[in-house]
PDB file of N, CA and C in Angstrom:
ATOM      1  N   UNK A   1      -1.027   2.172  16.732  1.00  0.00           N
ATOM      2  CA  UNK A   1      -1.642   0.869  16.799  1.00  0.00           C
ATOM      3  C   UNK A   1      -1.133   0.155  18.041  1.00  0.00           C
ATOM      4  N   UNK A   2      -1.841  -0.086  18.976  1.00  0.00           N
ATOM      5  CA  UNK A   2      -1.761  -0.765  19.778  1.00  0.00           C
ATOM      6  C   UNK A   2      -2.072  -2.142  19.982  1.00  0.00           C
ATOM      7  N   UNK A   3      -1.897  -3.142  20.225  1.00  0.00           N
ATOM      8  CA  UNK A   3      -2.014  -4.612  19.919  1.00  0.00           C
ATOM      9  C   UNK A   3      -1.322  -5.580  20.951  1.00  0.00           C
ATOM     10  N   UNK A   4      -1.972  -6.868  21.206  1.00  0.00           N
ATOM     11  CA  UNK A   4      -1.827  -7.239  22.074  1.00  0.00           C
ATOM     12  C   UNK A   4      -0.710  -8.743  21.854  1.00  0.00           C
ATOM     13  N   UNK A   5      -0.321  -8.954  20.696  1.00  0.00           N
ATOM     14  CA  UNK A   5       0.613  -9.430  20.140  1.00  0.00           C
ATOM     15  C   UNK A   5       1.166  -8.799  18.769  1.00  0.00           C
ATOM     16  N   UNK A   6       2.355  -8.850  18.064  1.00  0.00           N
ATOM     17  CA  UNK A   6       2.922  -8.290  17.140  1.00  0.00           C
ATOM     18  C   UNK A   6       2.763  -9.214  15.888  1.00  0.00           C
ATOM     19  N   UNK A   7       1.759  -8.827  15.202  1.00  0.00           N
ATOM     20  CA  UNK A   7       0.906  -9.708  13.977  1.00  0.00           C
ATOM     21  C   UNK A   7       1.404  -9.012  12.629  1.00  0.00           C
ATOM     22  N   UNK A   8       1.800  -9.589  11.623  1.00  0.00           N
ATOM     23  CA  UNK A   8       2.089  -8.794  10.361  1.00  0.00           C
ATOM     24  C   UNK A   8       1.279  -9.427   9.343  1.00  0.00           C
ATOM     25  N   UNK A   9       1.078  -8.164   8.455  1.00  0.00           N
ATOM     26  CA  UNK A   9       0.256  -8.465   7.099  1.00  0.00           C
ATOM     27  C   UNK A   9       1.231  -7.964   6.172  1.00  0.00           C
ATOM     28  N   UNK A  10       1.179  -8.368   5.112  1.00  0.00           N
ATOM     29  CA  UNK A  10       1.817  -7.618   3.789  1.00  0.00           C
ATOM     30  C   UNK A  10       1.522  -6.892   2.309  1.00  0.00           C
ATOM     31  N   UNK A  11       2.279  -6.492   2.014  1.00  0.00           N
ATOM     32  CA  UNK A  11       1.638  -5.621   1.225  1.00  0.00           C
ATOM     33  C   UNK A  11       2.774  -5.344   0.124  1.00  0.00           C
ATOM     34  N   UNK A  12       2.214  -5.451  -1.220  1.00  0.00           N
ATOM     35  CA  UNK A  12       3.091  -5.313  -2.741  1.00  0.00           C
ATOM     36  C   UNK A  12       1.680  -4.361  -3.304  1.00  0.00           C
ATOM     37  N   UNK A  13       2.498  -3.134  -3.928  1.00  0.00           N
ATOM     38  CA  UNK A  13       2.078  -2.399  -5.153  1.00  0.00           C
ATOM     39  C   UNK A  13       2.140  -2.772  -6.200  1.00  0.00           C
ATOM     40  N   UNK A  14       1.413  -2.782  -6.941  1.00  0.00           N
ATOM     41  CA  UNK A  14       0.976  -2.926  -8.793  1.00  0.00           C
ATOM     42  C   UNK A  14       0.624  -1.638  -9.283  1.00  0.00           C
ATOM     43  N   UNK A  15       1.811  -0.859 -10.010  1.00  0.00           N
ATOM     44  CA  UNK A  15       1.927   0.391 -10.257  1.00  0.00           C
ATOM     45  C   UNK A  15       1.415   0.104 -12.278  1.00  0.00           C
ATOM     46  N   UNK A  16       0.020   0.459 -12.983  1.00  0.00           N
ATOM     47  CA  UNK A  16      -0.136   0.361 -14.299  1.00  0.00           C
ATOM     48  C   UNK A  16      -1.007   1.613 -14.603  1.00  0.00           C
ATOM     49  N   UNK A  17      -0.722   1.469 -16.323  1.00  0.00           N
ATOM     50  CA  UNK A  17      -1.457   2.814 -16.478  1.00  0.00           C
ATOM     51  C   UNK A  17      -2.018   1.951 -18.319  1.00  0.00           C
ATOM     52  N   UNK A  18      -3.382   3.219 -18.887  1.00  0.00           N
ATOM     53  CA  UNK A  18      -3.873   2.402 -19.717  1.00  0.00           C
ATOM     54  C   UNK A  18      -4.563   1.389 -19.292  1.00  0.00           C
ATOM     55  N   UNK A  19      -5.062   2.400 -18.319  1.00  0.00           N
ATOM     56  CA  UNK A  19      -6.018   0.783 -17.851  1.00  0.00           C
ATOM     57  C   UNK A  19      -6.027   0.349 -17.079  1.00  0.00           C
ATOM     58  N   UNK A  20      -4.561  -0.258 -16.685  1.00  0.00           N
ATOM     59  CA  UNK A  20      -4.436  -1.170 -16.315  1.00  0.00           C
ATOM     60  C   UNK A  20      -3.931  -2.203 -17.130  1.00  0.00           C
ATOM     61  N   UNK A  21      -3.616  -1.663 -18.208  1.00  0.00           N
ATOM     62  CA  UNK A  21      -3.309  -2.664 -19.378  1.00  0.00           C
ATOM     63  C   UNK A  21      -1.650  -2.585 -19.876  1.00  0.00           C
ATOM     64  N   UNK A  22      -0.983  -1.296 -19.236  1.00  0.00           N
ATOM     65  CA  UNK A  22       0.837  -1.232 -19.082  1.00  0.00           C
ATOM     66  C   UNK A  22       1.479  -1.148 -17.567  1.00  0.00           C
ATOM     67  N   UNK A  23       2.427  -1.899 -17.512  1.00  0.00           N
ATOM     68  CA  UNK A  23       2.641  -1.690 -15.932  1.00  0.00           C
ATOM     69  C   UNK A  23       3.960  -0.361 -16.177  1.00  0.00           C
ATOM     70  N   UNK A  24       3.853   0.017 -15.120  1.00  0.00           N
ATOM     71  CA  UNK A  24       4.867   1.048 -14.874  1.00  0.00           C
ATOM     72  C   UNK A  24       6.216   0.893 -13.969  1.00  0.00           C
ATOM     73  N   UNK A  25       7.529   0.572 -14.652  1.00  0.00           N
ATOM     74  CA  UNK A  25       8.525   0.402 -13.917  1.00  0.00           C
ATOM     75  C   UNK A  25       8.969   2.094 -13.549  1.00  0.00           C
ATOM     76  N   UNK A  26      10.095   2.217 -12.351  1.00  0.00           N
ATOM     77  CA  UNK A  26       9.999   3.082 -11.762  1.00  0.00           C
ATOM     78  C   UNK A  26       9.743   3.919 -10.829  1.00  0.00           C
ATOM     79  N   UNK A  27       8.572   4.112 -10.462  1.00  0.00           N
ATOM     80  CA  UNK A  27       7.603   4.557  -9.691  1.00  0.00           C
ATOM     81  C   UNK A  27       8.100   4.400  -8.291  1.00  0.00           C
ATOM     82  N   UNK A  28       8.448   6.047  -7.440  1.00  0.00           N
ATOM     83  CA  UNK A  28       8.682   5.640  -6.592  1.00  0.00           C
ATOM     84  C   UNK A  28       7.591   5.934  -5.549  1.00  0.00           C
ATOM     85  N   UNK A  29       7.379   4.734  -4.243  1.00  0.00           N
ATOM     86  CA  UNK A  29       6.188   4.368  -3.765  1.00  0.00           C
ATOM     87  C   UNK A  29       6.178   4.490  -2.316  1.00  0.00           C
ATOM     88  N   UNK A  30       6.000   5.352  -1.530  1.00  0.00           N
ATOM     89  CA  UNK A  30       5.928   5.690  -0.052  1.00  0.00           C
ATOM     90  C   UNK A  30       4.709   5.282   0.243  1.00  0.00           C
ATOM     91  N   UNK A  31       5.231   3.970   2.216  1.00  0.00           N
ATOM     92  CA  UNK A  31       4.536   3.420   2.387  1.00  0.00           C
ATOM     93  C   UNK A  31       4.717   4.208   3.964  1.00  0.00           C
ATOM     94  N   UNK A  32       3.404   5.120   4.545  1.00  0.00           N
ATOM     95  CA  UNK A  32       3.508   5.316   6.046  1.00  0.00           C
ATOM     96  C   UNK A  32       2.150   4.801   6.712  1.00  0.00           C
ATOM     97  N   UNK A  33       2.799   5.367   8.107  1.00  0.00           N
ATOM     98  CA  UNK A  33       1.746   5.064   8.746  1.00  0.00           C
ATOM     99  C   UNK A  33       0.640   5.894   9.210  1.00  0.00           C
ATOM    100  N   UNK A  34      -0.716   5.593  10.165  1.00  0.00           N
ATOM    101  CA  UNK A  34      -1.541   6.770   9.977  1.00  0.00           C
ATOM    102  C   UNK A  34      -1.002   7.702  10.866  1.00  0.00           C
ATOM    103  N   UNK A  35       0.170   7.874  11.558  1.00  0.00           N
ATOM    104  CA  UNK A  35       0.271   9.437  11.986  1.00  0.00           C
ATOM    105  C   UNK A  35       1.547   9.890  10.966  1.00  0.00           C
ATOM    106  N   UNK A  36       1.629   9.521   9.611  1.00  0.00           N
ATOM    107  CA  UNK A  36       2.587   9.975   8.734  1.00  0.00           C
ATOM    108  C   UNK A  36       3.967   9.513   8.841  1.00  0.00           C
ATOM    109  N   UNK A  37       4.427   8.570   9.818  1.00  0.00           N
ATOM    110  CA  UNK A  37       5.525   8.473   9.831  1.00  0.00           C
ATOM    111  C   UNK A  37       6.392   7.247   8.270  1.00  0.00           C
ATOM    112  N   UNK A  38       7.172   7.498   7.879  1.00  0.00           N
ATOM    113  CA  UNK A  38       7.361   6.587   6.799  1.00  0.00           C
ATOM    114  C   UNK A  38       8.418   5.904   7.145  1.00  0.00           C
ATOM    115  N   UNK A  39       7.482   4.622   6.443  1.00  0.00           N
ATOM    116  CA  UNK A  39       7.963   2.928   7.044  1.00  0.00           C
ATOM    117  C   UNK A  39       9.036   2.615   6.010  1.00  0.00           C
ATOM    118  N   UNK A  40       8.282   2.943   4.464  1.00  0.00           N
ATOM    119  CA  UNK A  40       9.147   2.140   3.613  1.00  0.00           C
ATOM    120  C   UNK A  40       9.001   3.101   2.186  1.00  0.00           C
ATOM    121  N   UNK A  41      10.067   3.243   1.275  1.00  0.00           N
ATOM    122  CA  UNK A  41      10.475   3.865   0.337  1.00  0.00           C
ATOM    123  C   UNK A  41      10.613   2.607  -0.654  1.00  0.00           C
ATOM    124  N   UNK A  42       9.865   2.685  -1.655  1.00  0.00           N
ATOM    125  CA  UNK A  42      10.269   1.338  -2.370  1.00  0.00           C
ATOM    126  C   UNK A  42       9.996   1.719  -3.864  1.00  0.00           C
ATOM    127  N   UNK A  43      10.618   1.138  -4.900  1.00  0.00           N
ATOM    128  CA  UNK A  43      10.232   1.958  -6.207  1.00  0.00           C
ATOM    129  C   UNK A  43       9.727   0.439  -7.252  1.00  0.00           C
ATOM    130  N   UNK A  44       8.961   0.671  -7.743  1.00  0.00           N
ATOM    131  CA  UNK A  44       8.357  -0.588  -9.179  1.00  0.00           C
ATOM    132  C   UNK A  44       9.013  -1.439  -9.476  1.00  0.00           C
ATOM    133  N   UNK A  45       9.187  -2.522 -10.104  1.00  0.00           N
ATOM    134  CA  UNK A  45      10.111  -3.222 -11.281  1.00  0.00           C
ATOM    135  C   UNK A  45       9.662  -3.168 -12.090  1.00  0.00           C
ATOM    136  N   UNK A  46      10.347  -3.826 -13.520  1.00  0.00           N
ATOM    137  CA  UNK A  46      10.205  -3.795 -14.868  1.00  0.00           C
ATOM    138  C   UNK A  46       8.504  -4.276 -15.106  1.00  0.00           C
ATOM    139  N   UNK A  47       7.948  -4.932 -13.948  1.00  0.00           N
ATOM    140  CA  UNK A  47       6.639  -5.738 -14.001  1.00  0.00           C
ATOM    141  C   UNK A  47       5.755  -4.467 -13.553  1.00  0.00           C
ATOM    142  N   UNK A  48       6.086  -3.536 -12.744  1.00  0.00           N
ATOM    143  CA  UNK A  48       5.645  -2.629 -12.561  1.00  0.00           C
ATOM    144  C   UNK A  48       4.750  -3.164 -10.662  1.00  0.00           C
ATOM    145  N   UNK A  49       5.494  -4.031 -10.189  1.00  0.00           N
ATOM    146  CA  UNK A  49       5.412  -4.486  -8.703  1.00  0.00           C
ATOM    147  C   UNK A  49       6.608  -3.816  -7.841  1.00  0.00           C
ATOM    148  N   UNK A  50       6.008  -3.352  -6.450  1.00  0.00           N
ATOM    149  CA  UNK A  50       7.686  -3.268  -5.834  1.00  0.00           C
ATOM    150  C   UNK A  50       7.591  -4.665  -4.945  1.00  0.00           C
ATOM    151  N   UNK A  51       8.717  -4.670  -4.563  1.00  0.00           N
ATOM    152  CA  UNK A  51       8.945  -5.417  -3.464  1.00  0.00           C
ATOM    153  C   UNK A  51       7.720  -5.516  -2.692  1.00  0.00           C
ATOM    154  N   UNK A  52       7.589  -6.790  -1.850  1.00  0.00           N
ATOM    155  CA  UNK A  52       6.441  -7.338  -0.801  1.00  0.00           C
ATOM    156  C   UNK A  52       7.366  -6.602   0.508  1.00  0.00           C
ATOM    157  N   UNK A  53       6.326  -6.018   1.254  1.00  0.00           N
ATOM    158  CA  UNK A  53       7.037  -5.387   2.596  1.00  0.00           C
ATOM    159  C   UNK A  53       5.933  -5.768   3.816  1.00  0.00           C
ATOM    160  N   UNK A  54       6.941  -6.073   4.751  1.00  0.00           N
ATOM    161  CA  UNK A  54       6.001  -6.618   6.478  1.00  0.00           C
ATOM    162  C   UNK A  54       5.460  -5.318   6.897  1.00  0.00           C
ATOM    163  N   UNK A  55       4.038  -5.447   7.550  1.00  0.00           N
ATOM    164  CA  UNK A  55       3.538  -4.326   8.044  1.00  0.00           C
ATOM    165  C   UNK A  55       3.012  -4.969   9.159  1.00  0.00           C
ATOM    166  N   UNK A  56       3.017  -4.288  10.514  1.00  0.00           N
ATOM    167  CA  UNK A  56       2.380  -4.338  11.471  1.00  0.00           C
ATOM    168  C   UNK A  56       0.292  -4.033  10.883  1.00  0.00           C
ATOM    169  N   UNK A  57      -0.186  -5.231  11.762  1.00  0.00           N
ATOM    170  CA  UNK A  57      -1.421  -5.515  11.793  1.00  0.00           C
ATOM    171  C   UNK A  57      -2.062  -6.289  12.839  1.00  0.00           C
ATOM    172  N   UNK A  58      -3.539  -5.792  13.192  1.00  0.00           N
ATOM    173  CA  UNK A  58      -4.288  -6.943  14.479  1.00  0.00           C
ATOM    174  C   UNK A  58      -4.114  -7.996  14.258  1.00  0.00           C
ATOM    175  N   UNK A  59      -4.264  -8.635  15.365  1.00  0.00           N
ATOM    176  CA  UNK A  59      -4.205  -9.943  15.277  1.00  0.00           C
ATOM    177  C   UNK A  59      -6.046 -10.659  14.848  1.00  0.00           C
ATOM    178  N   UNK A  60      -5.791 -11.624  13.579  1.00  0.00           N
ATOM    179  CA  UNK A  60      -6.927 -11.888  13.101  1.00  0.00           C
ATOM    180  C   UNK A  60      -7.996 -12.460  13.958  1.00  0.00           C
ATOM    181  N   UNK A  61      -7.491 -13.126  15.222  1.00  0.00           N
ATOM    182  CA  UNK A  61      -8.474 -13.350  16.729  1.00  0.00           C
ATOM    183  C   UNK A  61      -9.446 -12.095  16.852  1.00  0.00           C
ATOM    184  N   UNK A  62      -8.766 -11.277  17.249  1.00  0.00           N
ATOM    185  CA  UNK A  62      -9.316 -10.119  17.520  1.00  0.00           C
ATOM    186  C   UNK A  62     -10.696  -9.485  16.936  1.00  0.00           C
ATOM    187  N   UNK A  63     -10.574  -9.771  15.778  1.00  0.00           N
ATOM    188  CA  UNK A  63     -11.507  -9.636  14.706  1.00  0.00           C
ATOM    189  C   UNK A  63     -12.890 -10.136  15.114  1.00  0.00           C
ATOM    190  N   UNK A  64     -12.798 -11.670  15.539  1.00  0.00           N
ATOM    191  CA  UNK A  64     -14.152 -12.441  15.876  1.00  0.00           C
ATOM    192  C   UNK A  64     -14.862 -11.542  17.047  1.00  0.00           C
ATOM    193  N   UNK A  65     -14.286 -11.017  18.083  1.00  0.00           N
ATOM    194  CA  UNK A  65     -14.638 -10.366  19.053  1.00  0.00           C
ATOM    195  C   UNK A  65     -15.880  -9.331  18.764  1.00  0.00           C
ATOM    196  N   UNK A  66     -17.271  -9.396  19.331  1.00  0.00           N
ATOM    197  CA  UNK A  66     -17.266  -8.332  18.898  1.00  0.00           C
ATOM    198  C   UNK A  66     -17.271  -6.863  20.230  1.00  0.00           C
ATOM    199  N   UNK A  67     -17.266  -5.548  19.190  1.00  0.00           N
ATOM    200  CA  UNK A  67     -16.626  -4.734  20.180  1.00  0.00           C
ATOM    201  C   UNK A  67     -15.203  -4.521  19.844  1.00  0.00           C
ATOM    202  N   UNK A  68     -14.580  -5.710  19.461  1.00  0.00           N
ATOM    203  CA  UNK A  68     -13.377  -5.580  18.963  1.00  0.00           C
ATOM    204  C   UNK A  68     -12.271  -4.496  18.190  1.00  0.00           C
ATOM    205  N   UNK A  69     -11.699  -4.700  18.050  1.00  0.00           N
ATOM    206  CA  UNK A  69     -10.727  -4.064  16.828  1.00  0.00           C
ATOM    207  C   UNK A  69     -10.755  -4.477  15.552  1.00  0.00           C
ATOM    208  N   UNK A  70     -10.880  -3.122  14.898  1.00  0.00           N
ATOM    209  CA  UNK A  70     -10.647  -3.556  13.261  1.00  0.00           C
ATOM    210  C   UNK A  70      -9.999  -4.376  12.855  1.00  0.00           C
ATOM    211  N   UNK A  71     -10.707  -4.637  11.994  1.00  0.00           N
ATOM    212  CA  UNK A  71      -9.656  -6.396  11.647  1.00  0.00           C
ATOM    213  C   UNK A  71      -8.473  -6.117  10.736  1.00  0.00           C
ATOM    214  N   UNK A  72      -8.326  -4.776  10.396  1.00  0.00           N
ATOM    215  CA  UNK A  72      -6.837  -4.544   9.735  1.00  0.00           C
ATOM    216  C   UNK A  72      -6.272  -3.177  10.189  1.00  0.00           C
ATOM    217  N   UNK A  73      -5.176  -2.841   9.791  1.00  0.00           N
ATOM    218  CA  UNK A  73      -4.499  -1.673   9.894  1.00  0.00           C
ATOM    219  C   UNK A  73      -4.388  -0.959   8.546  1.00  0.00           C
ATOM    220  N   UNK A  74      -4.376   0.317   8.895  1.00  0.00           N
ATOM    221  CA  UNK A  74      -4.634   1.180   7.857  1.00  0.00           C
ATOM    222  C   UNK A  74      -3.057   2.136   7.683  1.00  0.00           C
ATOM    223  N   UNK A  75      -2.417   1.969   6.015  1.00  0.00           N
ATOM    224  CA  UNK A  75      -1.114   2.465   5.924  1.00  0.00           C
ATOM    225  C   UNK A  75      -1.920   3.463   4.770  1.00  0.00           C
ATOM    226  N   UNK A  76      -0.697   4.401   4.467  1.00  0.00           N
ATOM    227  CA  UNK A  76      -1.056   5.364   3.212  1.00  0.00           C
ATOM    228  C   UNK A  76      -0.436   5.602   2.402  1.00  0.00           C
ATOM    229  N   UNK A  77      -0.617   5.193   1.142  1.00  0.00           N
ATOM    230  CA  UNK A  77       0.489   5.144   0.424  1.00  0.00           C
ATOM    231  C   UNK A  77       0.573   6.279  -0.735  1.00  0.00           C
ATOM    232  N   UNK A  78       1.585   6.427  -1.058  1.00  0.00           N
ATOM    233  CA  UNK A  78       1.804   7.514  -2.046  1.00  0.00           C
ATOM    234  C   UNK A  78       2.671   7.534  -3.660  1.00  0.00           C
ATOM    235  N   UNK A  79       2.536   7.409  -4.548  1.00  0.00           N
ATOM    236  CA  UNK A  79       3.038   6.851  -5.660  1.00  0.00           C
ATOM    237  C   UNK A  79       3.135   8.301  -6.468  1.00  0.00           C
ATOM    238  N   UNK A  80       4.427   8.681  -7.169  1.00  0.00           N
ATOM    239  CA  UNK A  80       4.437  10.143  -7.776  1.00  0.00           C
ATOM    240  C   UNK A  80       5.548   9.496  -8.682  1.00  0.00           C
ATOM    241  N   UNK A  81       5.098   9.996 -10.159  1.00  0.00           N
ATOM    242  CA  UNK A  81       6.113   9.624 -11.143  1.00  0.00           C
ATOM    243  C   UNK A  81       5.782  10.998 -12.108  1.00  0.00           C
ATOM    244  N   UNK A  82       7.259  11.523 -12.695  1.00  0.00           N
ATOM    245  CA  UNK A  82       7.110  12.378 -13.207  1.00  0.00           C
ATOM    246  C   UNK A  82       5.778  12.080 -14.920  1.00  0.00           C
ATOM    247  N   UNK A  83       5.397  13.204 -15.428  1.00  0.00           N
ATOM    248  CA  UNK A  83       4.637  12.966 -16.540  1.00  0.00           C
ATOM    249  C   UNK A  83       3.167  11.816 -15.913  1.00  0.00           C
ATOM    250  N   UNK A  84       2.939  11.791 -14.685  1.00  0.00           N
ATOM    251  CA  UNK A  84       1.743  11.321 -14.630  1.00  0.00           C
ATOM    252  C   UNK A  84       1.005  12.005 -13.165  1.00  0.00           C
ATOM    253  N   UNK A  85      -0.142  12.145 -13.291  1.00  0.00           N
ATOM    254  CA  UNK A  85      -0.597  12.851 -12.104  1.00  0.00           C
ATOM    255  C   UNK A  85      -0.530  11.791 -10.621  1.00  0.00           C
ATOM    256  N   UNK A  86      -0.016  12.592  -9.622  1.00  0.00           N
ATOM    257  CA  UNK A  86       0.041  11.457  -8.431  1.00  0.00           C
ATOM    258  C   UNK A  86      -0.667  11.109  -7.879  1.00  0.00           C
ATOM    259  N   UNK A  87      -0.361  10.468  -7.213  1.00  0.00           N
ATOM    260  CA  UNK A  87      -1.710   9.141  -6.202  1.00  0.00           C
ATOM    261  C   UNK A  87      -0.985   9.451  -4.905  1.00  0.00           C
ATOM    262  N   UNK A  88      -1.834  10.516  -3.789  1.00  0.00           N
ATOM    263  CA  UNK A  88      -1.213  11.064  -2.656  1.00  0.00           C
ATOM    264  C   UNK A  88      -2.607  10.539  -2.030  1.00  0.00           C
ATOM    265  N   UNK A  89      -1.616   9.712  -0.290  1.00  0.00           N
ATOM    266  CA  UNK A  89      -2.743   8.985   0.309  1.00  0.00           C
ATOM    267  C   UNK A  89      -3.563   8.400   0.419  1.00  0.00           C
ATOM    268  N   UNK A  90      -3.024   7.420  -0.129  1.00  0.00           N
ATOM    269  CA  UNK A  90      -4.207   6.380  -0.454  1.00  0.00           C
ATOM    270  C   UNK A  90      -4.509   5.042   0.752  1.00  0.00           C
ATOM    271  N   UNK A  91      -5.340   5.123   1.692  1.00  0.00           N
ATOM    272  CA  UNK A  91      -5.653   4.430   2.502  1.00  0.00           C
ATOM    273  C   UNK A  91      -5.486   2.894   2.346  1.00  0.00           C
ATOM    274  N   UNK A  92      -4.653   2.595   2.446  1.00  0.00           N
ATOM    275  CA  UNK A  92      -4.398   0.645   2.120  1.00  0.00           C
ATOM    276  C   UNK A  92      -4.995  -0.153   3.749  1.00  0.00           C
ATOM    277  N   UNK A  93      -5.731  -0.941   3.597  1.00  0.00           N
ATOM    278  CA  UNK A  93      -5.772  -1.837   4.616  1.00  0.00           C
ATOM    279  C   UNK A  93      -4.912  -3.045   4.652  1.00  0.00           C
ATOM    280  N   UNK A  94      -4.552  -3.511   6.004  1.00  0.00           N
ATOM    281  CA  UNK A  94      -3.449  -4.480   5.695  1.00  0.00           C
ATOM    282  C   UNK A  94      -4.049  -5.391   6.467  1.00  0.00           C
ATOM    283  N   UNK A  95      -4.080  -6.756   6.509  1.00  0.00           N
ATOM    284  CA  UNK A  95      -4.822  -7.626   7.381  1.00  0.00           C
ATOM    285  C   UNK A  95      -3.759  -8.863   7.968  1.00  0.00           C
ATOM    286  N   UNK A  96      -3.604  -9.456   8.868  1.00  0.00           N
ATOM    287  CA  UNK A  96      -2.984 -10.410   9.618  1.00  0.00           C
ATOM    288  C   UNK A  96      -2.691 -11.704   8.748  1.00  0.00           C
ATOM    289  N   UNK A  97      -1.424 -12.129   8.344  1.00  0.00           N
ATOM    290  CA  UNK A  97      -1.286 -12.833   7.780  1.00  0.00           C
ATOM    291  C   UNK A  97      -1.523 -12.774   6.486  1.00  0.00           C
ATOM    292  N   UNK A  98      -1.790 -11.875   5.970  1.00  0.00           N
ATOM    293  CA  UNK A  98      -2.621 -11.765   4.187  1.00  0.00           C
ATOM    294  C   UNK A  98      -1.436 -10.536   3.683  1.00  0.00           C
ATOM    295  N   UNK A  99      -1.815 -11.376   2.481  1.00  0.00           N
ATOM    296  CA  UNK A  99      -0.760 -10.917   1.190  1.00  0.00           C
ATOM    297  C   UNK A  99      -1.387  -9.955   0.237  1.00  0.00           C
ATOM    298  N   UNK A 100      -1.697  -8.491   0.713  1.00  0.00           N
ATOM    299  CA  UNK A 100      -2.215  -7.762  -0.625  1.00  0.00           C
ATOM    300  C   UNK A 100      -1.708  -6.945  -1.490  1.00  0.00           C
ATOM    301  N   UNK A 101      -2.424  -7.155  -2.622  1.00  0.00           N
ATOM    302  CA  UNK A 101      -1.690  -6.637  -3.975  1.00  0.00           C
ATOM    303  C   UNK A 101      -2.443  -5.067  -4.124  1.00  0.00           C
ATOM    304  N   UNK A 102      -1.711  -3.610  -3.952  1.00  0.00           N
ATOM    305  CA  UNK A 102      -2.613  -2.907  -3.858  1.00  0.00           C
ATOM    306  C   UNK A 102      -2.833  -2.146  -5.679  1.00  0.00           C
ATOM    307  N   UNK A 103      -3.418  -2.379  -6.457  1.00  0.00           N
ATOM    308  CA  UNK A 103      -2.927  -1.582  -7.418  1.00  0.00           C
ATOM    309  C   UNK A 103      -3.326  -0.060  -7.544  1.00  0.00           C
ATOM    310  N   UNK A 104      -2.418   0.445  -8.166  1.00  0.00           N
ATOM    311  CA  UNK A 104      -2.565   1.700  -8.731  1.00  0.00           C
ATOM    312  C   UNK A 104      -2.305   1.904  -9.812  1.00  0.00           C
ATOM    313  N   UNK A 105      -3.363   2.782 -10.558  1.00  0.00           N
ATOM    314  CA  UNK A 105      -3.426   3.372 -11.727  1.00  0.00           C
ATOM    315  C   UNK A 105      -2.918   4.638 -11.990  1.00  0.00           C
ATOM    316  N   UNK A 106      -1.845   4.948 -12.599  1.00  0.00           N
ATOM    317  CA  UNK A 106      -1.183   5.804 -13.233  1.00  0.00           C
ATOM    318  C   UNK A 106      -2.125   6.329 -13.986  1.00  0.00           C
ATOM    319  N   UNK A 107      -2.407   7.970 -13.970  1.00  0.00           N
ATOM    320  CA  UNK A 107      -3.124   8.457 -15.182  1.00  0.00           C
ATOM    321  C   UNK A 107      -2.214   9.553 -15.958  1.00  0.00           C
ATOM    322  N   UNK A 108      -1.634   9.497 -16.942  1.00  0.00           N
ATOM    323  CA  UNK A 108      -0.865  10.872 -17.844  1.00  0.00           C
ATOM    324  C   UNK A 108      -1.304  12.304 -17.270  1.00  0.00           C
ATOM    325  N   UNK A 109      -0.431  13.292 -16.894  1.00  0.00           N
ATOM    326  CA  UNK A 109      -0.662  14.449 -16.489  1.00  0.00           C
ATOM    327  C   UNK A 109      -0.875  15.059 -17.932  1.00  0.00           C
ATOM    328  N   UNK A 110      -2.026  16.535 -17.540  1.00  0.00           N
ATOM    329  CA  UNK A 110      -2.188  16.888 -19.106  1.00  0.00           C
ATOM    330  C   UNK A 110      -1.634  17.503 -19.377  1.00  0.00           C
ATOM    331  N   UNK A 111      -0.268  18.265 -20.492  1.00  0.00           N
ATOM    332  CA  UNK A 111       0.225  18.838 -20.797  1.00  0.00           C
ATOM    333  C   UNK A 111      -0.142  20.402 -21.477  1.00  0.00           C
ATOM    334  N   UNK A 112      -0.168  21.512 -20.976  1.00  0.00           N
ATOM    335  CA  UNK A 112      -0.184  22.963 -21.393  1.00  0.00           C
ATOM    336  C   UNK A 112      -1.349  23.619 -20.977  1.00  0.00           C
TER     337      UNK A 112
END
């Protein structure tokens, strides 16, 4: 990502399963970037959120332009907890100044 000032967006996981209807503490949650390099290692709380983490993103100017640059940056995240099937690469957009909540759904791995 190249950019013409150093703009951050952020980004918190919502790790639940059932729906969406139990959150999952635990869960540990790799946050990289798109040539794979990893930014941040972060694992759930009891709420089944990790920590809010700064990510490099365009600057939201940029956006109006057109011709421009995408108006966000793209991270990939990865969530693997034993006894549930994993969530490998999952394209998160992150946008300038904005606070997103990405959730993921835990589904039970099937047993035998």
């Amino acid at each position: 990502m190249n950019h013409t000032s150093p703009s951050k967006g952020y980004l918190r996981i919502s790790a639940t399963t059932a729906g969406g209807a139990l959150p999952v503490q635990g869960v540990p949650v790799q946050i990289r970037d798109e040539t794979g390099n990893i930014l941040h290692v972060l694992r759930t709380g009891e709420s089944g959120l990790t920590p809010t983490v700064e990510l490099s993103a365009p600057p939201a100017a940029e956006s109006l332009t057109p011709g421009g640059e995408v108006p966000y940056a793209l991270y990939l995240v990865t969530a693997e907890l034993s006894g549930y099937q994993p969530v490998r690469e999952l394209a998160v957009p992150v946008f300038d100044g904005i606070t997103s909540l990405q959730p993921i759904t835990l589904v039970p791995a099937q047993i035998g």
